[in-house]
PDB file of N, CA and C in Angstrom:
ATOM      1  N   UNK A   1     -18.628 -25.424  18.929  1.00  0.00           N
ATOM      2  CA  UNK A   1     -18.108 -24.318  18.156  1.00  0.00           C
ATOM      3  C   UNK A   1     -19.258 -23.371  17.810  1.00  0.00           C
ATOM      4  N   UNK A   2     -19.428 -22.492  18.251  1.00  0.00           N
ATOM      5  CA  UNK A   2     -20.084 -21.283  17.848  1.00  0.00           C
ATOM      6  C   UNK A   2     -19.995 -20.480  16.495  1.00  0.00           C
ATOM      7  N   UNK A   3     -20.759 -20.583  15.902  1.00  0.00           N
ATOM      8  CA  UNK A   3     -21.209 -19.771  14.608  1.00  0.00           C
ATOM      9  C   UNK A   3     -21.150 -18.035  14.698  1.00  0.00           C
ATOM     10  N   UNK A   4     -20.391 -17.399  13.933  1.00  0.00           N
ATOM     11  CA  UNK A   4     -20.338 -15.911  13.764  1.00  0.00           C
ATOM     12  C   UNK A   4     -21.876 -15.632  13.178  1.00  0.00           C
ATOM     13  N   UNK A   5     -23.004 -14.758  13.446  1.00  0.00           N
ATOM     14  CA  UNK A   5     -23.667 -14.822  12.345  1.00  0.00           C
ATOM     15  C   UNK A   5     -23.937 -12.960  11.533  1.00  0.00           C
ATOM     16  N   UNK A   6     -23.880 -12.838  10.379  1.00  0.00           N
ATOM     17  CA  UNK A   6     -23.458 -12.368   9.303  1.00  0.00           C
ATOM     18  C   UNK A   6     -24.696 -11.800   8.668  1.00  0.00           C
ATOM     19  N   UNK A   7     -24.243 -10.493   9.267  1.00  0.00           N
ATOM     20  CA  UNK A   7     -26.109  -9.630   8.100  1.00  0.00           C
ATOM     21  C   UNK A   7     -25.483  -9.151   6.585  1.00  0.00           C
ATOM     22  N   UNK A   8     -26.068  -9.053   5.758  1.00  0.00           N
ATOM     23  CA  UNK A   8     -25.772  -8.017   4.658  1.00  0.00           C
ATOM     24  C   UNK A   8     -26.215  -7.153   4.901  1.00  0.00           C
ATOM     25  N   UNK A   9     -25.379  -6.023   4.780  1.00  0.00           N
ATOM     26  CA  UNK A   9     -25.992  -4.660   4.894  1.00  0.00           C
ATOM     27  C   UNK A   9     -26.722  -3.788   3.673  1.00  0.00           C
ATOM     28  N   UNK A  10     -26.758  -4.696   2.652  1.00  0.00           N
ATOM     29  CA  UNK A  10     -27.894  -4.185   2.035  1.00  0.00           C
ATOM     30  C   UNK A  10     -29.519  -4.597   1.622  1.00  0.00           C
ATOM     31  N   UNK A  11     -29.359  -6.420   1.669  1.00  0.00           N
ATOM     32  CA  UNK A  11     -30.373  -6.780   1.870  1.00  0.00           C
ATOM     33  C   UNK A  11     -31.160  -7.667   2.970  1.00  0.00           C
ATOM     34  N   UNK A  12     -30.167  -7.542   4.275  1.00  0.00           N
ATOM     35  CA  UNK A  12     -30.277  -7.807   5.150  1.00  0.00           C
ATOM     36  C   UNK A  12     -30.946  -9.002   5.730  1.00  0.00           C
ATOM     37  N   UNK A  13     -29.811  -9.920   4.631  1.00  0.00           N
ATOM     38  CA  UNK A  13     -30.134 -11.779   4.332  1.00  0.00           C
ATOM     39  C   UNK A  13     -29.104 -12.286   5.276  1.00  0.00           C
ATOM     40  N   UNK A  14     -29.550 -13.032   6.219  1.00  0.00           N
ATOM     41  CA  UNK A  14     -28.695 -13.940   7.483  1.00  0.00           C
ATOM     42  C   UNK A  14     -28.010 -15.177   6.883  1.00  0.00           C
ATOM     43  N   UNK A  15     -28.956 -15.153   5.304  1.00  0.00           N
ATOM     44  CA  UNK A  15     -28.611 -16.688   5.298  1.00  0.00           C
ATOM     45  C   UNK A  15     -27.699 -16.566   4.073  1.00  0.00           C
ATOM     46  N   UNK A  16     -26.900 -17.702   3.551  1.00  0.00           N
ATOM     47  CA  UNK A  16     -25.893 -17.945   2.447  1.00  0.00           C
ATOM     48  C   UNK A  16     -24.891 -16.609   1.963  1.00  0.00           C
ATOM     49  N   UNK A  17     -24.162 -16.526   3.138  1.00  0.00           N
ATOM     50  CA  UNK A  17     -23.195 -15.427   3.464  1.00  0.00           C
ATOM     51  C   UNK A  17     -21.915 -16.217   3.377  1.00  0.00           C
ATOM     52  N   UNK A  18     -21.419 -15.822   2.371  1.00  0.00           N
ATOM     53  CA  UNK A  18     -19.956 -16.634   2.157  1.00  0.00           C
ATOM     54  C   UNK A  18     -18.483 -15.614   2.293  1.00  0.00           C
ATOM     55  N   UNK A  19     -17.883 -16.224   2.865  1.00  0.00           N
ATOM     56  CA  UNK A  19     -16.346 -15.881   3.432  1.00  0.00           C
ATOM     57  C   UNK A  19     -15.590 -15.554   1.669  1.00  0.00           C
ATOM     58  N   UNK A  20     -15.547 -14.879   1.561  1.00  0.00           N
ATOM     59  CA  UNK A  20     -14.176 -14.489   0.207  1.00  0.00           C
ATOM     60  C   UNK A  20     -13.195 -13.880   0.146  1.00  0.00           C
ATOM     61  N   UNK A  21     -12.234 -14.017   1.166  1.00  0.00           N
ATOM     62  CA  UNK A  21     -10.978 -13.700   1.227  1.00  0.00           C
ATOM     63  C   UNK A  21     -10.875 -12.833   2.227  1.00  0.00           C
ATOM     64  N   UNK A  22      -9.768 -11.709   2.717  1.00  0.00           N
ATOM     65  CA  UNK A  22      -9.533 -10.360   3.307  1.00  0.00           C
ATOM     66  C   UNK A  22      -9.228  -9.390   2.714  1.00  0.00           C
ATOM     67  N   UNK A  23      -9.039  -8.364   3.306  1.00  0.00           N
ATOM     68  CA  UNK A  23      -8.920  -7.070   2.988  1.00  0.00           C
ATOM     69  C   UNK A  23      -7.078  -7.232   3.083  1.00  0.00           C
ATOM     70  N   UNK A  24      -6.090  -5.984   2.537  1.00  0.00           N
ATOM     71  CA  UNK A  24      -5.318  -6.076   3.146  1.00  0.00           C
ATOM     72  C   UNK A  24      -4.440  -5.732   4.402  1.00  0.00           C
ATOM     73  N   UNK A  25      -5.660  -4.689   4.914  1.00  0.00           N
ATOM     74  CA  UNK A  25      -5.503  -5.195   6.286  1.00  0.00           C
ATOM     75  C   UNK A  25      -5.672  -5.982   7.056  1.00  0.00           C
ATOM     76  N   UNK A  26      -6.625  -7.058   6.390  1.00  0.00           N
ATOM     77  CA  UNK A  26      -6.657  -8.409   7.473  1.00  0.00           C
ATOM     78  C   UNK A  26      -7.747  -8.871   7.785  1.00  0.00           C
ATOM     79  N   UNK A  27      -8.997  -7.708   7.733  1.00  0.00           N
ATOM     80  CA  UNK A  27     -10.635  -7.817   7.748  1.00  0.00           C
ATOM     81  C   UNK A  27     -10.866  -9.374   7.097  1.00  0.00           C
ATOM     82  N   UNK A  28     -11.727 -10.024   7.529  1.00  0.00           N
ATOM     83  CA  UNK A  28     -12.315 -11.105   6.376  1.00  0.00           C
ATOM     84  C   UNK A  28     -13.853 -10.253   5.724  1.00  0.00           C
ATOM     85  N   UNK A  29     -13.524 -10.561   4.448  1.00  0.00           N
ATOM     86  CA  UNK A  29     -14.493 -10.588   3.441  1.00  0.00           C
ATOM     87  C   UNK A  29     -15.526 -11.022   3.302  1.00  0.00           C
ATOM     88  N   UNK A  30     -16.608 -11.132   3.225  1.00  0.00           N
ATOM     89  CA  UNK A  30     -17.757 -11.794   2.997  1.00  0.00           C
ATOM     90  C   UNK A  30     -18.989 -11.279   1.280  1.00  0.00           C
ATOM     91  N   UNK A  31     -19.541 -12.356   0.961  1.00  0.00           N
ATOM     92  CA  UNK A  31     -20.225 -11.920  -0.419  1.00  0.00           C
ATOM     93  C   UNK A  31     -21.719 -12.566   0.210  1.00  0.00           C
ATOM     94  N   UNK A  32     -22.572 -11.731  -0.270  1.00  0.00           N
ATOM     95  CA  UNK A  32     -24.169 -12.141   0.011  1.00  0.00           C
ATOM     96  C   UNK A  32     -24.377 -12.874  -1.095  1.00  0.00           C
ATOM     97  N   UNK A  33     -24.904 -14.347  -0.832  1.00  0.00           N
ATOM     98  CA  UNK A  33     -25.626 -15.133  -2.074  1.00  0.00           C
ATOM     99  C   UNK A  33     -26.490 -14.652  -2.544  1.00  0.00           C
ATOM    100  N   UNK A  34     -27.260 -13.800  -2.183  1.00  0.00           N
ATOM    101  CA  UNK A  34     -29.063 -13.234  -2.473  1.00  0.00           C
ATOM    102  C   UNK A  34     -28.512 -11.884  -3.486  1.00  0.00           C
ATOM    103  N   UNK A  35     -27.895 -11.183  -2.810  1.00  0.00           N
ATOM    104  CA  UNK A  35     -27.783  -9.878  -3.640  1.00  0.00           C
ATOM    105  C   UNK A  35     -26.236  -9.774  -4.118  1.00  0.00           C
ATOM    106  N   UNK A  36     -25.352 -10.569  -3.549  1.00  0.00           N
ATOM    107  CA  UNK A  36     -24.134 -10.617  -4.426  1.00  0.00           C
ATOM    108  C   UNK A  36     -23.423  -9.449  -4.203  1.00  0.00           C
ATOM    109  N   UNK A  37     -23.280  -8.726  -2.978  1.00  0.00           N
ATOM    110  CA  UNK A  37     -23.069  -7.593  -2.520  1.00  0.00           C
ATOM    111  C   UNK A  37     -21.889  -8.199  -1.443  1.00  0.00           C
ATOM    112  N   UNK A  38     -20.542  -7.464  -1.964  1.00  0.00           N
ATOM    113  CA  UNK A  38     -18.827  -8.020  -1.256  1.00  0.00           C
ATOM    114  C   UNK A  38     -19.563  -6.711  -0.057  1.00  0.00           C
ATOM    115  N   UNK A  39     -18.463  -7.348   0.728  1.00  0.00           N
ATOM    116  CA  UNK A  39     -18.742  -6.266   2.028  1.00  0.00           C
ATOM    117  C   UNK A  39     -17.860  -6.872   3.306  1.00  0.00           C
ATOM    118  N   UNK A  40     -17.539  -5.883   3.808  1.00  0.00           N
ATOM    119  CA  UNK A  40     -16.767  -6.108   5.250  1.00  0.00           C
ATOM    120  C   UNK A  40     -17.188  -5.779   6.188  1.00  0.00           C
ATOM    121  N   UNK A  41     -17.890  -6.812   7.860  1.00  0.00           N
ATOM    122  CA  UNK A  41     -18.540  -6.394   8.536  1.00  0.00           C
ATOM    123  C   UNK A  41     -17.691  -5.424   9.481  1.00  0.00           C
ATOM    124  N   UNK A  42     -17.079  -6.110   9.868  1.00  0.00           N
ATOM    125  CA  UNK A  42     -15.827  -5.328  10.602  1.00  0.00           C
ATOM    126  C   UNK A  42     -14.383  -4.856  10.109  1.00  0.00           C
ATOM    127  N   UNK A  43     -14.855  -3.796   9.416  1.00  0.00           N
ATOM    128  CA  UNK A  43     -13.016  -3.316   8.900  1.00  0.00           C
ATOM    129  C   UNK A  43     -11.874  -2.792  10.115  1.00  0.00           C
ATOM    130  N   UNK A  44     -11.058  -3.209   9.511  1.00  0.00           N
ATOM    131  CA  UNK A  44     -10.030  -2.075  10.553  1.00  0.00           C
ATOM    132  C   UNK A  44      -9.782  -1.206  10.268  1.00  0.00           C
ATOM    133  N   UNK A  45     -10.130  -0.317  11.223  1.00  0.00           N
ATOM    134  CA  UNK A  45      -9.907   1.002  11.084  1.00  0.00           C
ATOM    135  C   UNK A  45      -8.570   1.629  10.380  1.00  0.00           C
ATOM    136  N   UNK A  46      -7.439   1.504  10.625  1.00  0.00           N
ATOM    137  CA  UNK A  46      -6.386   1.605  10.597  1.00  0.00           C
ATOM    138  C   UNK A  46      -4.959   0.315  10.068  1.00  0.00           C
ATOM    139  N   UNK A  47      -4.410   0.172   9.640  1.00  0.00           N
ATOM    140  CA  UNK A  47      -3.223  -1.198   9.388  1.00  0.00           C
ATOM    141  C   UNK A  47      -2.210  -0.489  10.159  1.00  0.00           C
ATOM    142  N   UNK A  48      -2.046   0.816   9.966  1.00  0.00           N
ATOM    143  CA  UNK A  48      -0.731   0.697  11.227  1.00  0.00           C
ATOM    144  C   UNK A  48      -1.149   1.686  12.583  1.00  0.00           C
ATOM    145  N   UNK A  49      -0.103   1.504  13.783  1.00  0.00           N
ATOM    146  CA  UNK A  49      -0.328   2.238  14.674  1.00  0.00           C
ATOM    147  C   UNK A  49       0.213   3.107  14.570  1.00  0.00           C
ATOM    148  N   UNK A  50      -0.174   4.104  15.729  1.00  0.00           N
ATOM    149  CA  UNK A  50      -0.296   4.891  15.909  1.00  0.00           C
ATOM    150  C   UNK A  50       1.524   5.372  15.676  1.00  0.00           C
ATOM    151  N   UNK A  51       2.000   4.498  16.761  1.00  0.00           N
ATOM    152  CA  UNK A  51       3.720   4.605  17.393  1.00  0.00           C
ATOM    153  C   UNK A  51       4.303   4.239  15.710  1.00  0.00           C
ATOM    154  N   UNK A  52       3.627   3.201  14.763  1.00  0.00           N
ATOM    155  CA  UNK A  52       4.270   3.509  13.456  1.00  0.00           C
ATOM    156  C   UNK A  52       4.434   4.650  12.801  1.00  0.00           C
ATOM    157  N   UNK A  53       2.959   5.453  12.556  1.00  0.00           N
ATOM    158  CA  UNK A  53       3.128   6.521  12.099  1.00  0.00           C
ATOM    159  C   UNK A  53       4.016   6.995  12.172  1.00  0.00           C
ATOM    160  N   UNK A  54       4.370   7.420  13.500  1.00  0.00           N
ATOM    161  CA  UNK A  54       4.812   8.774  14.071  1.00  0.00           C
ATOM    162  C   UNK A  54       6.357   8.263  13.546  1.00  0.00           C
ATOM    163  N   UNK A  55       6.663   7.052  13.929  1.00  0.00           N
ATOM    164  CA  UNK A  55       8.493   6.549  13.728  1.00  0.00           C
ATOM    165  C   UNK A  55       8.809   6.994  12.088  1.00  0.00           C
ATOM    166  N   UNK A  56       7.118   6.527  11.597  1.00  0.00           N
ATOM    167  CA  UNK A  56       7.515   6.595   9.930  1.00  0.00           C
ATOM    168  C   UNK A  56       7.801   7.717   9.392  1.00  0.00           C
ATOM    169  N   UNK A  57       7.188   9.087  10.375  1.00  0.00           N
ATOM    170  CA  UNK A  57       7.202  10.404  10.134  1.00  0.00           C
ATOM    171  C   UNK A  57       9.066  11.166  10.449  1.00  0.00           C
ATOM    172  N   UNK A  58       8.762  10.536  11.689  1.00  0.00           N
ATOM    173  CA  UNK A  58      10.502  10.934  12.197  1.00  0.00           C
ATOM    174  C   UNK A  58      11.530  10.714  11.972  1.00  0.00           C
ATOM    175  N   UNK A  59      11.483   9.335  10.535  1.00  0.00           N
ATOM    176  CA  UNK A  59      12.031   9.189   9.958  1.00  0.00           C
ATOM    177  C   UNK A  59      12.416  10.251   8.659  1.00  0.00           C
ATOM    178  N   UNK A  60      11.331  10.424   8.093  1.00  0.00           N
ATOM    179  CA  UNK A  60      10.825  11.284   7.075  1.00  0.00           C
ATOM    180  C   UNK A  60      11.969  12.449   7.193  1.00  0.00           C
ATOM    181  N   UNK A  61      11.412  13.459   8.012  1.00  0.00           N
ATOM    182  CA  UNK A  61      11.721  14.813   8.632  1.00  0.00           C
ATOM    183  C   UNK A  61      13.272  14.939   9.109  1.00  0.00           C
ATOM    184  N   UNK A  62      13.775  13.483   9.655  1.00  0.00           N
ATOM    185  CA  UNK A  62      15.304  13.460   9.441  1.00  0.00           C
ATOM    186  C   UNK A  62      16.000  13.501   8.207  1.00  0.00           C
ATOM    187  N   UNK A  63      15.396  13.449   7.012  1.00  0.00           N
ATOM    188  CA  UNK A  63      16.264  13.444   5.797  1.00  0.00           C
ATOM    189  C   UNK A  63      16.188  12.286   5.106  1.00  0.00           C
ATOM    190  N   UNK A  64      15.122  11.555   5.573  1.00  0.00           N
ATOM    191  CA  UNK A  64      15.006  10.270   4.493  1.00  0.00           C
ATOM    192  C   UNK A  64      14.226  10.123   3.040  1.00  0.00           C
ATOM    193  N   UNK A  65      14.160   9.924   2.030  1.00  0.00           N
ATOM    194  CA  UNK A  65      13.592   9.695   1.287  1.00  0.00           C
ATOM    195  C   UNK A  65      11.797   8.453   1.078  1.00  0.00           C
ATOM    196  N   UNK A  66      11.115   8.712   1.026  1.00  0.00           N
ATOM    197  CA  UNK A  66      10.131   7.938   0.970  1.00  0.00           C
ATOM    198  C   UNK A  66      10.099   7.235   1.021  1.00  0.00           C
ATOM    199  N   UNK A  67      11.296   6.430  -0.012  1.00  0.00           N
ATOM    200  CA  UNK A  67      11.166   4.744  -0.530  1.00  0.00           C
ATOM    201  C   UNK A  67      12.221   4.275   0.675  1.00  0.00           C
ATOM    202  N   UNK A  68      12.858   4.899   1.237  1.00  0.00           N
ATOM    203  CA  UNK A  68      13.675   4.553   2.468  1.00  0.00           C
ATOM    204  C   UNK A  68      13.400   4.052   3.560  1.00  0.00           C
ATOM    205  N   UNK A  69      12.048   5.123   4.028  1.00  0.00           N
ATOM    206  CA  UNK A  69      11.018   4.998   5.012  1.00  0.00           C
ATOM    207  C   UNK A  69      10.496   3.346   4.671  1.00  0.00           C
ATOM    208  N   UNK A  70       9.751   3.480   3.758  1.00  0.00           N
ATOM    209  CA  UNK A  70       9.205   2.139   3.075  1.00  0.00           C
ATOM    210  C   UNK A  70       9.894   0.679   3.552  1.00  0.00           C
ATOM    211  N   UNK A  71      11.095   1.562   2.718  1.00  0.00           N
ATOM    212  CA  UNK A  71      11.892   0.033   3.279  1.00  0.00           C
ATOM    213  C   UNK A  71      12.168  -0.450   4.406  1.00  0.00           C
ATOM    214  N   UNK A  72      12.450   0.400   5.292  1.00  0.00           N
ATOM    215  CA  UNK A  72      12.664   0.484   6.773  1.00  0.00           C
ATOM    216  C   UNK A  72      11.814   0.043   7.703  1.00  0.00           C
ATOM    217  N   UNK A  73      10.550   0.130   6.923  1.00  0.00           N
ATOM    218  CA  UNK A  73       9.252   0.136   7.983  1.00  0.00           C
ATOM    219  C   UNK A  73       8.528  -0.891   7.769  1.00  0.00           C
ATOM    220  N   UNK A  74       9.135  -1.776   6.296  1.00  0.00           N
ATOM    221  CA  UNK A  74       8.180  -2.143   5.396  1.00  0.00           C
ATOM    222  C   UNK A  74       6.314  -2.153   5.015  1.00  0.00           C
ATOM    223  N   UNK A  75       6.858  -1.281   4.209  1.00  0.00           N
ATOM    224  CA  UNK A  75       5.104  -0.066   4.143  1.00  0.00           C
ATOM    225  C   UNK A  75       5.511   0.552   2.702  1.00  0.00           C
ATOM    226  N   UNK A  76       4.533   1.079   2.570  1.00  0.00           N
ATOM    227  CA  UNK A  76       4.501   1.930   0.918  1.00  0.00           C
ATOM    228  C   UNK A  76       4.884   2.926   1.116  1.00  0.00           C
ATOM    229  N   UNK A  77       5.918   3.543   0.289  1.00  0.00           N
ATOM    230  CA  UNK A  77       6.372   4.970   0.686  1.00  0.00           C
ATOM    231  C   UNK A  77       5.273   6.094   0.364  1.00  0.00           C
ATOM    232  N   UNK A  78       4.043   5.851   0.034  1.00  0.00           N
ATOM    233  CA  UNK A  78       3.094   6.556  -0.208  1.00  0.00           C
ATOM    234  C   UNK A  78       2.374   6.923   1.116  1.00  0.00           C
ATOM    235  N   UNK A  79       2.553   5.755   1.851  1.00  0.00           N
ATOM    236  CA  UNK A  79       2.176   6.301   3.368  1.00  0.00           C
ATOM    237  C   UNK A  79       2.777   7.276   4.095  1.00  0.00           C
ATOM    238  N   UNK A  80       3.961   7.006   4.033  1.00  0.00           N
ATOM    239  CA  UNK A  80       4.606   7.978   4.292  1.00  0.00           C
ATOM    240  C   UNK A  80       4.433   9.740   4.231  1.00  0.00           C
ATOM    241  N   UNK A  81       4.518   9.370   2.715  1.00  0.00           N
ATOM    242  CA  UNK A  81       3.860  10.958   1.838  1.00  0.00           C
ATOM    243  C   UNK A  81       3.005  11.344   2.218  1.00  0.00           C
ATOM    244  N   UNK A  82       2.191  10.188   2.430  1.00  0.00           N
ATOM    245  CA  UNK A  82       0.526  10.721   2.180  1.00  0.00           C
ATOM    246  C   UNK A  82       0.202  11.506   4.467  1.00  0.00           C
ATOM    247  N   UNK A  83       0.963  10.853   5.134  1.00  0.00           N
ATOM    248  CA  UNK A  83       0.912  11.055   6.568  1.00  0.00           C
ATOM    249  C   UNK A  83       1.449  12.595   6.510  1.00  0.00           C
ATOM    250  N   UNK A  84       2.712  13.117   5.680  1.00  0.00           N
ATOM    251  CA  UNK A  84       2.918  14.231   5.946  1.00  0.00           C
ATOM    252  C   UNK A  84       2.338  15.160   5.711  1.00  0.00           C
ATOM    253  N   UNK A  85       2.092  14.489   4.191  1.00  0.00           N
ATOM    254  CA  UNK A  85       1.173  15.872   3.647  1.00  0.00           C
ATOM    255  C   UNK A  85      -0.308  16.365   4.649  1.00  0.00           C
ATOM    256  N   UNK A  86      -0.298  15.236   5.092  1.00  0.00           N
ATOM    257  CA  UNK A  86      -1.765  15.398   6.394  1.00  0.00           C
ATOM    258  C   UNK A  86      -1.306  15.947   7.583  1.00  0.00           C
ATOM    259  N   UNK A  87      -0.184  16.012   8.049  1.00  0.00           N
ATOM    260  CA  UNK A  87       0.420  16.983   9.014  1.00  0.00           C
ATOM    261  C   UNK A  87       0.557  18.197   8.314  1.00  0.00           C
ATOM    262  N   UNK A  88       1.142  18.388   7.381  1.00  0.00           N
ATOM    263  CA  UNK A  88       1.489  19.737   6.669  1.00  0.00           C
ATOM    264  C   UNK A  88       0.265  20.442   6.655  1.00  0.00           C
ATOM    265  N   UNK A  89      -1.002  19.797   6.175  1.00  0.00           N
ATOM    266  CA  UNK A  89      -2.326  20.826   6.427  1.00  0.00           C
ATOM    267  C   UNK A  89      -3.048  20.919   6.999  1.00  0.00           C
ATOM    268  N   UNK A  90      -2.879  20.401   8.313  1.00  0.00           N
ATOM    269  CA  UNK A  90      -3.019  20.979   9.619  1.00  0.00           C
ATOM    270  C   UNK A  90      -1.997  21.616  10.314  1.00  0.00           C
ATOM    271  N   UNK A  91      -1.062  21.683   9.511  1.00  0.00           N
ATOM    272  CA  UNK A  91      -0.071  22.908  10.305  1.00  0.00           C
ATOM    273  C   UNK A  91       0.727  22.191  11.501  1.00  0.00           C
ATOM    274  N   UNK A  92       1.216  21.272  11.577  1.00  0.00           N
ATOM    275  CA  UNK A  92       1.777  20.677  12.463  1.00  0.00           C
ATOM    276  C   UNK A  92       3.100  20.175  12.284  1.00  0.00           C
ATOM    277  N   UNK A  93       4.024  20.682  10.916  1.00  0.00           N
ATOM    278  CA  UNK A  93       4.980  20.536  10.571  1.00  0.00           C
ATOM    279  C   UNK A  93       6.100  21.711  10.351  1.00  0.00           C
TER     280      UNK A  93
END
């Protein structure tokens, strides 16, 4: 079994790097013993795709309500909001 091995990115200690949970996208967590500094080596970029967005949007723009979307998609209707309003100011709505 092969070992992941784990820098801190602030004090850039290899050693006594402990696992503390995920993100809620799914990232695992890690805490530096030395400097006590939470951190995620690899986040994800993103929790949903791309093809979600867009369904969550086309939902939207048909006449749905936020919390509808939400439910439908199961997701926060804030995503929702928050995706249009980011189309809306770029002008793409």
């Amino acid at each position: 079994m092969e070992q992941e091995i784990i820098k801190c990115p602030r004090c850039s200690s290899m050693s006594g790097q402990w696992k503390v949970g995920f993100t809620k996208a799914g990232s695992q967590r890690y805490r530096c013993g030395k400097c006590r500094k939470n951190y995620t080596p690899d986040p994800v970029k993103w929790a949903y795709t791309e093809d979600e967005r867009k369904q969550a949007l086309r939902i939207l723009t048909d006449g749905a309500t936020g919390r509808a979307v939400g439910r439908a998609m199961n997701m926060s209707k804030a995503n929702a909001y928050r995706w249009s309003k980011e189309l809306a100011k770029k002008g793409l709505t």
